[in-house]
Protein backbone atom coordinates (compact mmCIF):
# COMPACT_ATOMS: atom_id res chain seq x y z
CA UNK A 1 96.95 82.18 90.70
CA UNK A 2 95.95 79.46 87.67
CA UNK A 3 98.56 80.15 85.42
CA UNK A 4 98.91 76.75 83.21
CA UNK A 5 101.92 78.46 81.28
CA UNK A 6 105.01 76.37 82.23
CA UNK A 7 107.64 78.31 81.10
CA UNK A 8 108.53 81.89 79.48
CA UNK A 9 111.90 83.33 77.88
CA UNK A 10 113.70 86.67 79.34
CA UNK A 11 116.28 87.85 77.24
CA UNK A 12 119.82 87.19 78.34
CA UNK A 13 121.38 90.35 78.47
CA UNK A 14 118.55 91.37 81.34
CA UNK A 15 120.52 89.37 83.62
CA UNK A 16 123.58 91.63 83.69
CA UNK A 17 121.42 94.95 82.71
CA UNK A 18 118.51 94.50 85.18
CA UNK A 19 119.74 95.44 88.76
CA UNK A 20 116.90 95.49 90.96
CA UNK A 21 114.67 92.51 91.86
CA UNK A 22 111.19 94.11 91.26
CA UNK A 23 111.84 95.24 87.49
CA UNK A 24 113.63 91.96 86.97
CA UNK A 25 110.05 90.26 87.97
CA UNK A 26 108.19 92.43 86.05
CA UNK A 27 110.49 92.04 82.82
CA UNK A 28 109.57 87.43 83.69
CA UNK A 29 105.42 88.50 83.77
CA UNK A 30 106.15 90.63 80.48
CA UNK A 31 107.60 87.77 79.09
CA UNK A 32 105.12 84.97 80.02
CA UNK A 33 102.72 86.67 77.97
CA UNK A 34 104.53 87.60 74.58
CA UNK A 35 103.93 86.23 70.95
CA UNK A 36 106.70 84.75 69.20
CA UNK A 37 107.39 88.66 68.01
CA UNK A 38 108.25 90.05 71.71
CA UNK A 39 104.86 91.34 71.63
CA UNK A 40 102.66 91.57 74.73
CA UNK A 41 99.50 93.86 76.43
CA UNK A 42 99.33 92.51 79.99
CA UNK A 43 97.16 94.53 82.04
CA UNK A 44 99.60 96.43 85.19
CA UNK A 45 96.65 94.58 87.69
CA UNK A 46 97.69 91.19 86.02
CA UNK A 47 101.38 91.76 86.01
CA UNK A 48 100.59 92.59 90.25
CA UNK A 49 99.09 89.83 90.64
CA UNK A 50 101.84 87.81 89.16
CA UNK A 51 104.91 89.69 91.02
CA UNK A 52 103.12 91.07 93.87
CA UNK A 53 105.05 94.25 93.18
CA UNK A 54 102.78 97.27 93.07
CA UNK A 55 101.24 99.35 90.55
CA UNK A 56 103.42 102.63 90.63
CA UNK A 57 106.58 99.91 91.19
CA UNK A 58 105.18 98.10 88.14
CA UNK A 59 105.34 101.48 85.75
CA UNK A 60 108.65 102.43 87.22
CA UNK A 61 110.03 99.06 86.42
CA UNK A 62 108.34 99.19 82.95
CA UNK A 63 109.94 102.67 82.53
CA UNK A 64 113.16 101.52 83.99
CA UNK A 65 113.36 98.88 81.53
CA UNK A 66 112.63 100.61 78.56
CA UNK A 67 115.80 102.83 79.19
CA UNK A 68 117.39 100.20 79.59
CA UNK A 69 116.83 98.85 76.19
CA UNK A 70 114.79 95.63 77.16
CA UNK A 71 111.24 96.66 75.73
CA UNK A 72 109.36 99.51 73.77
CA UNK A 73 106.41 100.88 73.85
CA UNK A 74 103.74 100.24 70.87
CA UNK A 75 101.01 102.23 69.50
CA UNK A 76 97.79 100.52 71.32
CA UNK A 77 95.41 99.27 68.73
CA UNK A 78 91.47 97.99 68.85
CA UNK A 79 88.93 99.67 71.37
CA UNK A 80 89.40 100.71 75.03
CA UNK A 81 87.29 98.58 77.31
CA UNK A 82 84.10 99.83 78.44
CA UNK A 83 85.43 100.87 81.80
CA UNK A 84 88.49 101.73 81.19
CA UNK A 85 90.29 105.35 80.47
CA UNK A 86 92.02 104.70 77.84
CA UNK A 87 93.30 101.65 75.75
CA UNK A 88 95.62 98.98 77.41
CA UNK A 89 99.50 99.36 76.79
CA UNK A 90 101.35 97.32 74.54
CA UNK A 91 105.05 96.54 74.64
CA UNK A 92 107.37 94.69 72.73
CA UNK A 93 110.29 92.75 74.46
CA UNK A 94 113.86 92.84 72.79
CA UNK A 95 115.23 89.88 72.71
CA UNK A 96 118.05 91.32 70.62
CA UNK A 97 119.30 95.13 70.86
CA UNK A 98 117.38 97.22 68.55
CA UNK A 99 115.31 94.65 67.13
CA UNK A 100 113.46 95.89 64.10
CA UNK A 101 109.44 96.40 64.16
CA UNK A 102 107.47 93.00 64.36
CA UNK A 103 105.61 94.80 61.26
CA UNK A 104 105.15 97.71 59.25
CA UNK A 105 102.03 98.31 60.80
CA UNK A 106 103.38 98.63 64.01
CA UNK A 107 104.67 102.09 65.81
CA UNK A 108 106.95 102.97 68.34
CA UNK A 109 105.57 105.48 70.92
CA UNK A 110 107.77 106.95 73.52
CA UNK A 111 106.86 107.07 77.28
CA UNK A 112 103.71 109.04 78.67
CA UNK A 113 103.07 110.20 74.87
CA UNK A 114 99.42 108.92 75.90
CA UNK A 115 98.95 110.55 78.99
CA UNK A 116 99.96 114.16 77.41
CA UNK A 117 102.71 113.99 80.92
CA UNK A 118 105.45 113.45 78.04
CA UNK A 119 104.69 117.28 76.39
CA UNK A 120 103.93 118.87 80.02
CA UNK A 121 107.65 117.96 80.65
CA UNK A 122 109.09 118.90 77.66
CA UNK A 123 107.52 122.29 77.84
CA UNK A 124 109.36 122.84 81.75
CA UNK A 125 112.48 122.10 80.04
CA UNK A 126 112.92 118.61 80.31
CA UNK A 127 115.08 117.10 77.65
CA UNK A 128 113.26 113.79 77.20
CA UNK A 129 116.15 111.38 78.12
């Protein structure tokens, strides 16, 4: 890897919240690509290539840290690439608990809203927690 990035910033609180190794490395490659507003898109084969954790591991951890209060999801925006099945995911890392919208523009979606999985399990009685 030819990353010329030097340094990124986690947010404190992972360090006592985060309690397995893989989703704290995934949280770091989240990080290393984020705007001054928490947001990022990394694609999951980038973020593998950075941890060397794998893809399922990567959307558990992902998962696991959005319960956990650490990131959120974001409404995808712009065009799906040409090979791709459906528009990249976008996140936004808290740096502070409950940290407002980077915009007004911007929406909060929960998980698998995209995938239609999210109503599939509500329907079989799942509470969405």
């Amino acid at each position: 890897m030819n990353d010329l990035r030097r340094f990124s910033v986690l947010p404190i609180r992972a360090v006592s919240l985060v309690k397995k190794g893989r989703t704290l490395r995934v949280l770091a490659a989240l990080c290393a690509h984020t705007s001054p507003t928490g947001i990022c898109y990394p694609a999951q084969e980038r973020i593998k290539e950075m941890t060397g954790v794998h893809q399922a591991d990567i959307s558990r951890a992902i998962y696991e840290l959005w319960t956990l209060g650490l990131i959120r999801y974001l409404q995808p925006k712009g065009q799906k690439h040409r090979n791709a099945y459906q528009r990249g995911n976008r996140y936004q890392v808290l740096y502070v608990p409950n940290a407002p919208l980077p915009s007004p523009l911007e929406r909060e979606i929960p998980p698998g809203c995209r995938t239609k999985r999210w109503d599939r399990h509500l329907k079989r009685g799942g509470t969405g927690e």
